[in-house]
PDB file of N, CA and C in Angstrom:
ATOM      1  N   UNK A   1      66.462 -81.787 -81.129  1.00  0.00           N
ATOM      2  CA  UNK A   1      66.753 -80.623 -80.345  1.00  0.00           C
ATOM      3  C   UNK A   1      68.242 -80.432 -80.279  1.00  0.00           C
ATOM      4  N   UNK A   2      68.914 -78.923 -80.145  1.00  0.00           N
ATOM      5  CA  UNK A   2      69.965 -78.495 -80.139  1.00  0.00           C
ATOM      6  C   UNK A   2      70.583 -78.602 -78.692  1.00  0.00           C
ATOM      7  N   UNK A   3      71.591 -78.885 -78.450  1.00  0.00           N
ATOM      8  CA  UNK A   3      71.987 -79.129 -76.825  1.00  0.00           C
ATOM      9  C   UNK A   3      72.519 -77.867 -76.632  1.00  0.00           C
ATOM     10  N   UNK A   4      72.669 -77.188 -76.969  1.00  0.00           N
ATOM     11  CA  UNK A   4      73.572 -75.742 -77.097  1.00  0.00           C
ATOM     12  C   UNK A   4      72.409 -74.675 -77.449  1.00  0.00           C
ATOM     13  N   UNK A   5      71.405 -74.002 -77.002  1.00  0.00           N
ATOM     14  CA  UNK A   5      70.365 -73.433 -77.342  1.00  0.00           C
ATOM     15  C   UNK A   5      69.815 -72.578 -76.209  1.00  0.00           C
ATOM     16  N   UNK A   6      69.219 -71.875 -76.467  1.00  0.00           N
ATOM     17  CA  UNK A   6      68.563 -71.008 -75.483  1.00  0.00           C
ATOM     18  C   UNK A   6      67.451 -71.796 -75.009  1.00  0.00           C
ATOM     19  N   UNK A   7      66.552 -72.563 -74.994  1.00  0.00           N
ATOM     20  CA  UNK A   7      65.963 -73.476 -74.610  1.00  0.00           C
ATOM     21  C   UNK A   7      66.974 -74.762 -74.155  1.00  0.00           C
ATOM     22  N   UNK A   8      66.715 -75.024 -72.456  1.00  0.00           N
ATOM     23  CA  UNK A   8      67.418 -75.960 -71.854  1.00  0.00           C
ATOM     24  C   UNK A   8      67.257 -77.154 -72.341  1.00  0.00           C
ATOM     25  N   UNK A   9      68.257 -78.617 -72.432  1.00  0.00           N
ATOM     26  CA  UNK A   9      67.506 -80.113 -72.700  1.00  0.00           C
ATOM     27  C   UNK A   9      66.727 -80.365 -71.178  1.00  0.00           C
ATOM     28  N   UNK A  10      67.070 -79.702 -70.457  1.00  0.00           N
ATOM     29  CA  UNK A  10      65.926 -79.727 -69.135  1.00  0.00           C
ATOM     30  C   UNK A  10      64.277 -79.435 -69.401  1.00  0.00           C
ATOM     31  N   UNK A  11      64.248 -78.610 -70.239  1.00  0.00           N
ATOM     32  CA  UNK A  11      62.747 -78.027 -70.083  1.00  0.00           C
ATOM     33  C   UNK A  11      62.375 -78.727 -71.351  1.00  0.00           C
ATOM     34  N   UNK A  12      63.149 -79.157 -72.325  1.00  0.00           N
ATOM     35  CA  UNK A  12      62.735 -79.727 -73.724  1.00  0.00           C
ATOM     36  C   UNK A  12      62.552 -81.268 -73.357  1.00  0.00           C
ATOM     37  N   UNK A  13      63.178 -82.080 -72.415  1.00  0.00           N
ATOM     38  CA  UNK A  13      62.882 -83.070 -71.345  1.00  0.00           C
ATOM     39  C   UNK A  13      61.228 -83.382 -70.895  1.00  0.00           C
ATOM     40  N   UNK A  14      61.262 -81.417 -70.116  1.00  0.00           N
ATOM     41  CA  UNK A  14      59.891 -82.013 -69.640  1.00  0.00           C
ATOM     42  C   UNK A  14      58.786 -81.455 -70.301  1.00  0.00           C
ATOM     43  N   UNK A  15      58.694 -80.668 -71.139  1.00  0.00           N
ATOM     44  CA  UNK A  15      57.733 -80.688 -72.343  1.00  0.00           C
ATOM     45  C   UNK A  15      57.138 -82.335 -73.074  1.00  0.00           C
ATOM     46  N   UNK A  16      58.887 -82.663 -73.212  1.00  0.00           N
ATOM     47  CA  UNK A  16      58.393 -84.430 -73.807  1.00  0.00           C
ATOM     48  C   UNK A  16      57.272 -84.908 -73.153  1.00  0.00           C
ATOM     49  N   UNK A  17      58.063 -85.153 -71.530  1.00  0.00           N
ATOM     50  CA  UNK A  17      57.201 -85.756 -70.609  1.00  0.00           C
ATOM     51  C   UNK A  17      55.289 -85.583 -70.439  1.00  0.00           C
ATOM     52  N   UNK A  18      55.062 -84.493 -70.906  1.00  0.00           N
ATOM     53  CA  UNK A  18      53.970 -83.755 -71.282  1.00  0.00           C
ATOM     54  C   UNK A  18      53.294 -84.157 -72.014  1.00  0.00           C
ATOM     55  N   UNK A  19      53.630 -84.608 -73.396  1.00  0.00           N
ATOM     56  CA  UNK A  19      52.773 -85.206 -74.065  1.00  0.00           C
ATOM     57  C   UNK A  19      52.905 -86.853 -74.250  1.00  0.00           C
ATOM     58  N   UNK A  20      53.763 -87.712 -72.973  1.00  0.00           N
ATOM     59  CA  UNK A  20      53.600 -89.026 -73.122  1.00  0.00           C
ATOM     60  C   UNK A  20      54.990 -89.500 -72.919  1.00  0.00           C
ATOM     61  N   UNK A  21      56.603 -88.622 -73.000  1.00  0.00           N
ATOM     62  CA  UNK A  21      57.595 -89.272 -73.387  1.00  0.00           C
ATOM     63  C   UNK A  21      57.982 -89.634 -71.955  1.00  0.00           C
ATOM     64  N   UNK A  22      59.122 -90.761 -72.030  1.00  0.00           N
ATOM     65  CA  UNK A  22      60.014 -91.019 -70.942  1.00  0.00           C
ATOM     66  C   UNK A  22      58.998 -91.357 -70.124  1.00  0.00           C
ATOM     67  N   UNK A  23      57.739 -91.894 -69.804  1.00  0.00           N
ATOM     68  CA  UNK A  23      56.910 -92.270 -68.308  1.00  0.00           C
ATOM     69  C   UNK A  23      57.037 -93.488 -68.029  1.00  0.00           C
ATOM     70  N   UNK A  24      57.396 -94.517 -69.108  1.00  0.00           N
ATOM     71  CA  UNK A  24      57.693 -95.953 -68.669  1.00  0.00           C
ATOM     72  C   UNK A  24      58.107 -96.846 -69.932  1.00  0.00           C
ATOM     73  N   UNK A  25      58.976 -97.749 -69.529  1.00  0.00           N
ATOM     74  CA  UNK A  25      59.440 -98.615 -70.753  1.00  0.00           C
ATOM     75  C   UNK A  25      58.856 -98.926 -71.628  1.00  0.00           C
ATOM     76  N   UNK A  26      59.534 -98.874 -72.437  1.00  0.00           N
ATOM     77  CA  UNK A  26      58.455 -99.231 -74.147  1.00  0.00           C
ATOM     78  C   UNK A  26      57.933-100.486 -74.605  1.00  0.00           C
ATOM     79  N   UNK A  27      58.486-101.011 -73.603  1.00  0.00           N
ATOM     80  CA  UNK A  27      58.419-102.677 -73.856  1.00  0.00           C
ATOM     81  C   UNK A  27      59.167-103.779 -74.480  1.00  0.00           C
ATOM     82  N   UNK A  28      59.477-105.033 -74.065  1.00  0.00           N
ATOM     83  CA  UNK A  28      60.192-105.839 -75.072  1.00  0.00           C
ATOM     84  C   UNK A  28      60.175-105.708 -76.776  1.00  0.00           C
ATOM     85  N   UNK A  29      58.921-105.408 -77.265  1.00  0.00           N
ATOM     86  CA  UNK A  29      58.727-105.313 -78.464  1.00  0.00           C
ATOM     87  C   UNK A  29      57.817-103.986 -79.136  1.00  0.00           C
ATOM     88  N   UNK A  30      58.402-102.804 -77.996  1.00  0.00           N
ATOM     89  CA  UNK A  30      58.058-101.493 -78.319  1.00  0.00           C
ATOM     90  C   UNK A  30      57.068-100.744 -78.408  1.00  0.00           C
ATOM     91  N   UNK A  31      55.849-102.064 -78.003  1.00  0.00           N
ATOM     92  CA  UNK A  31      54.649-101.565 -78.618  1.00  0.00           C
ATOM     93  C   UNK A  31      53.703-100.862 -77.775  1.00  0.00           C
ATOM     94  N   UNK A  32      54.434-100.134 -76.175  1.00  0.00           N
ATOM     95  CA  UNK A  32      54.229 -98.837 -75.252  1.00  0.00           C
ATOM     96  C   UNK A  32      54.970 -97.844 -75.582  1.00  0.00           C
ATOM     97  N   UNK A  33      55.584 -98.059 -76.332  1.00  0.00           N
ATOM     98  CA  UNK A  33      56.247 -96.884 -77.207  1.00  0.00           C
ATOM     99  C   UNK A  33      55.348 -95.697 -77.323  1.00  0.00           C
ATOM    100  N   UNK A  34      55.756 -94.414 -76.757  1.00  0.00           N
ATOM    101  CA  UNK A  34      54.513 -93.406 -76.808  1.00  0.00           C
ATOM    102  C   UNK A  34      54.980 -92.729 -78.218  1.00  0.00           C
ATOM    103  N   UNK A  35      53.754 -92.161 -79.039  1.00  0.00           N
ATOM    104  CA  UNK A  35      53.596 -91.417 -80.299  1.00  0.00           C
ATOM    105  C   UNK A  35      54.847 -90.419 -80.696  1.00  0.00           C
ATOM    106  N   UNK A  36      55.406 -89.221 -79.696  1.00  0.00           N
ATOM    107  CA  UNK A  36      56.883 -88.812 -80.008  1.00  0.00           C
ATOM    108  C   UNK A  36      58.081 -89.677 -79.529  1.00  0.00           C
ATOM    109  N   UNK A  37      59.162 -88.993 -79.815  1.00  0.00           N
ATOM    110  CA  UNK A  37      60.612 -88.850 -79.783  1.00  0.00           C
ATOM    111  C   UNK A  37      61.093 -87.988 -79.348  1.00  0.00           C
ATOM    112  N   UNK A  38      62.371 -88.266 -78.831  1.00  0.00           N
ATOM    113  CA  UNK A  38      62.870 -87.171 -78.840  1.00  0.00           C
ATOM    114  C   UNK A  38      64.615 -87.280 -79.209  1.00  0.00           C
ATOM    115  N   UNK A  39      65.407 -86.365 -79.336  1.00  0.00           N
ATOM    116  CA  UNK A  39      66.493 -86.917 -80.183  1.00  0.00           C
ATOM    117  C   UNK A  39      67.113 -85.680 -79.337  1.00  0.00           C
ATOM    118  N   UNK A  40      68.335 -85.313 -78.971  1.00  0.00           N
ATOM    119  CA  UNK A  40      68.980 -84.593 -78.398  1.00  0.00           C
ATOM    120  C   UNK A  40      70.581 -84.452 -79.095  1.00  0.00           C
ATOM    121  N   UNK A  41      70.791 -83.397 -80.600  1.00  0.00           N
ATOM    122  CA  UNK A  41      71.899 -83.844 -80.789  1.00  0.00           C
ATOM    123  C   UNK A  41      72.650 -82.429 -80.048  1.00  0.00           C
ATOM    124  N   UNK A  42      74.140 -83.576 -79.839  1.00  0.00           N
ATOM    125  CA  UNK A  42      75.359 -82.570 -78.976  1.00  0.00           C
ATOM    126  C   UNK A  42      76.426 -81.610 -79.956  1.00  0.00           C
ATOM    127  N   UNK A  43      76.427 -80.583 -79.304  1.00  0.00           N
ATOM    128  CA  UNK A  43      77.208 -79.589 -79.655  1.00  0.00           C
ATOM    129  C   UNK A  43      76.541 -78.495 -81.228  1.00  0.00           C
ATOM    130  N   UNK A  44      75.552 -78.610 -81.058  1.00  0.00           N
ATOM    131  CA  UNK A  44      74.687 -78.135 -82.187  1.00  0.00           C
ATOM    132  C   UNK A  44      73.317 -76.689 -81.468  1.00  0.00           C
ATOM    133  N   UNK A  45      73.087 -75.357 -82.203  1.00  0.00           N
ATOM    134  CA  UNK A  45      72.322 -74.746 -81.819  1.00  0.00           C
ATOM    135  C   UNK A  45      70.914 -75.090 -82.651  1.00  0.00           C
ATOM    136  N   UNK A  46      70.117 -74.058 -82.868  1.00  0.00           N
ATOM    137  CA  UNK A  46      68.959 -74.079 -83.816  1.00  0.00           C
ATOM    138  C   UNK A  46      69.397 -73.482 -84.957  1.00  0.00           C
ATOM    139  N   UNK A  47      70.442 -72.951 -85.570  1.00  0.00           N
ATOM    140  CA  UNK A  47      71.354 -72.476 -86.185  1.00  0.00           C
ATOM    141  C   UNK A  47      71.506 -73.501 -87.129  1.00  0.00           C
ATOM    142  N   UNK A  48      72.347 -74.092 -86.459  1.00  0.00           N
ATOM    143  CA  UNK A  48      73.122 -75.174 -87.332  1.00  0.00           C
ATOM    144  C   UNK A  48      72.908 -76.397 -87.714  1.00  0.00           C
ATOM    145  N   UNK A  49      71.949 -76.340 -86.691  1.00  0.00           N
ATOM    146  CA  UNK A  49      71.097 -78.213 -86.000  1.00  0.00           C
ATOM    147  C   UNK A  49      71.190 -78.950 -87.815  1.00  0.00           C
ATOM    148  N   UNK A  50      70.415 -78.071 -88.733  1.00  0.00           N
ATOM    149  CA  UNK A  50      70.225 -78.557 -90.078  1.00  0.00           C
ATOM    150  C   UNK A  50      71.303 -78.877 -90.741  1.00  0.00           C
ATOM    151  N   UNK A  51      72.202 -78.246 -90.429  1.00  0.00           N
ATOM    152  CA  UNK A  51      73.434 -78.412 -91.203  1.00  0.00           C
ATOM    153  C   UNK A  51      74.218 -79.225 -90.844  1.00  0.00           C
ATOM    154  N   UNK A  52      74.284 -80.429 -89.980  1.00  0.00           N
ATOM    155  CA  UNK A  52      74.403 -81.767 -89.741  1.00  0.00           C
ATOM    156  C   UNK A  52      74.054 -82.925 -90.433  1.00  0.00           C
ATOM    157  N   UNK A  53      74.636 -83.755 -90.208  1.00  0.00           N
ATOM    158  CA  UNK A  53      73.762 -84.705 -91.297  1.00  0.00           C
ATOM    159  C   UNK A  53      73.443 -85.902 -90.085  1.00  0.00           C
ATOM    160  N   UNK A  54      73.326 -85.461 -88.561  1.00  0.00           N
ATOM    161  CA  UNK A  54      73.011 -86.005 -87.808  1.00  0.00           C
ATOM    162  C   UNK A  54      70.947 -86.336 -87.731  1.00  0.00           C
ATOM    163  N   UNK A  55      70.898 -84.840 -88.204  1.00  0.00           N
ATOM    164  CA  UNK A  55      69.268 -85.234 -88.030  1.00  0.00           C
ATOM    165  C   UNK A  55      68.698 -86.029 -89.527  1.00  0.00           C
ATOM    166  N   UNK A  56      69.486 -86.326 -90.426  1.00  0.00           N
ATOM    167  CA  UNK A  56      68.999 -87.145 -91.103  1.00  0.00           C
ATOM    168  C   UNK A  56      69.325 -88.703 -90.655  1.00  0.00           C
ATOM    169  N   UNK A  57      70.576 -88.939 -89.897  1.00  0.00           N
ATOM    170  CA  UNK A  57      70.518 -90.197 -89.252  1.00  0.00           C
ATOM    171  C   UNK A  57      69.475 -90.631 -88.299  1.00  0.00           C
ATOM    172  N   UNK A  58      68.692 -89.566 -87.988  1.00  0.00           N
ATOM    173  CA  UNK A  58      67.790 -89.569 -87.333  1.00  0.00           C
ATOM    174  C   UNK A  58      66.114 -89.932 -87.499  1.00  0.00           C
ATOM    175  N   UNK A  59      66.166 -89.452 -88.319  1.00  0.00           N
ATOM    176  CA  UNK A  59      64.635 -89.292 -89.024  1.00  0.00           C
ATOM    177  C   UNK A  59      64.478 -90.219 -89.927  1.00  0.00           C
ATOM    178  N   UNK A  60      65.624 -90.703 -90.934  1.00  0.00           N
ATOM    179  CA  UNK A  60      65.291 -91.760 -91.870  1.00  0.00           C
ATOM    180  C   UNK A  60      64.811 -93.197 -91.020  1.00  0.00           C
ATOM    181  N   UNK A  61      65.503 -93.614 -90.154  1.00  0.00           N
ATOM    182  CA  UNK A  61      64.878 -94.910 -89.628  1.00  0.00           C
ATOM    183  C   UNK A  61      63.721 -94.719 -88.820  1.00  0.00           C
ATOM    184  N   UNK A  62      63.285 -93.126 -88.448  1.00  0.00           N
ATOM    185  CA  UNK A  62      62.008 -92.736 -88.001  1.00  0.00           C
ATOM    186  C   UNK A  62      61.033 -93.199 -89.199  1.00  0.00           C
ATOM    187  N   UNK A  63      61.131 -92.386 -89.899  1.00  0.00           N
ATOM    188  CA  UNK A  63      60.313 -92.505 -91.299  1.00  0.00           C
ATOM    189  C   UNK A  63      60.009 -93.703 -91.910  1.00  0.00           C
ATOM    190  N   UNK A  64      60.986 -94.385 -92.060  1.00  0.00           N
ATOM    191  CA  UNK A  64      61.220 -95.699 -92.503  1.00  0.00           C
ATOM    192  C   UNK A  64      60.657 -96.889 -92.177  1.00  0.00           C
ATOM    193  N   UNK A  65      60.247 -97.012 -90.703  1.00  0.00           N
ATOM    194  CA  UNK A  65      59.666 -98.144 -89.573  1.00  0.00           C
ATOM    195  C   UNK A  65      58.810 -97.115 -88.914  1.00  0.00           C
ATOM    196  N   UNK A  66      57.640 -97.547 -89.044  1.00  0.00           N
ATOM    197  CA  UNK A  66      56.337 -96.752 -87.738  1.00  0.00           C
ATOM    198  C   UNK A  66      56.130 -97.650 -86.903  1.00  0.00           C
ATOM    199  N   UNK A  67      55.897 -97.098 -86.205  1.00  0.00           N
ATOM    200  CA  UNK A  67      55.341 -97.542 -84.605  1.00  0.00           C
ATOM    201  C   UNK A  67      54.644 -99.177 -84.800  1.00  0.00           C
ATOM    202  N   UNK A  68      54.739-100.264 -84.138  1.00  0.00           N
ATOM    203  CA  UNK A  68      53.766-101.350 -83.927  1.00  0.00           C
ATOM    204  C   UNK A  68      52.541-100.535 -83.660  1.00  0.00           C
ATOM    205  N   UNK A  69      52.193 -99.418 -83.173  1.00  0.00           N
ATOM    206  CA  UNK A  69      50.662 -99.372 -82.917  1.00  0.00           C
ATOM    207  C   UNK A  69      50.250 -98.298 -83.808  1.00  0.00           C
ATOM    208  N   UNK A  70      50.843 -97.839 -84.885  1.00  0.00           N
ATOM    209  CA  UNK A  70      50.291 -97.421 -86.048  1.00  0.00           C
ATOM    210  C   UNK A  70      50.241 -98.384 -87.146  1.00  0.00           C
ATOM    211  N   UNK A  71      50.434 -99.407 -87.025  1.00  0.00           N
ATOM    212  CA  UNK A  71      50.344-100.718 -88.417  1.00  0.00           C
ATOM    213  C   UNK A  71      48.784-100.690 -89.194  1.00  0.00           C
ATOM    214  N   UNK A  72      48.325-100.977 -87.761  1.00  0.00           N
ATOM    215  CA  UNK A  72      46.782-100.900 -88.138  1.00  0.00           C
ATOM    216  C   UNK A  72      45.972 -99.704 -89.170  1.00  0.00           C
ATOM    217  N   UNK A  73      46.773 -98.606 -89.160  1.00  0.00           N
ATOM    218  CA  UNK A  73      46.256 -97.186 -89.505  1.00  0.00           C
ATOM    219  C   UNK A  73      46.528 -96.988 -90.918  1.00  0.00           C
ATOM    220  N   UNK A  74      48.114 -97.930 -91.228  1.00  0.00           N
ATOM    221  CA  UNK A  74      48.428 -97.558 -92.710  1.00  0.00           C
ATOM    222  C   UNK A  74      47.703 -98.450 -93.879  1.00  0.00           C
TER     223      UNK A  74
END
């Protein structure tokens, strides 16, 4: 998400919260980790967000490592 956007990081916050994010620690070894993310980069709109090479710092170690409680699935 863009921090600079017509959509607040307030309401993009509690959307997360909505489907599982931020309700309680993930655990020593992550594995309450709920199914999203969320990533909040600064000084960026929906514009430009792509044209960073922030959201690829982002997503590759997403992509890269899944969840302890998707192991089972792959």
């Amino acid at each position: 998400m863009a921090d600079a956007d017509a959509v607040t990081p307030a309401h993009i916050v509690e959307m997360w919260g909505l489907i599982g994010g931020g309700k309680r620690d993930a655990g020593l070894d992550g594995s309450v980790r709920p199914p999203g993310r969320l990533a909040i980069v600064p000084g960026t709109t929906h514009y430009d967000l792509l044209s960073t090479d922030a959201v690829a710092w982002l997503v590759i170690p997403f992509l890269e490592k899944p969840y302890p409680h998707m192991l089972g699935r792959l």
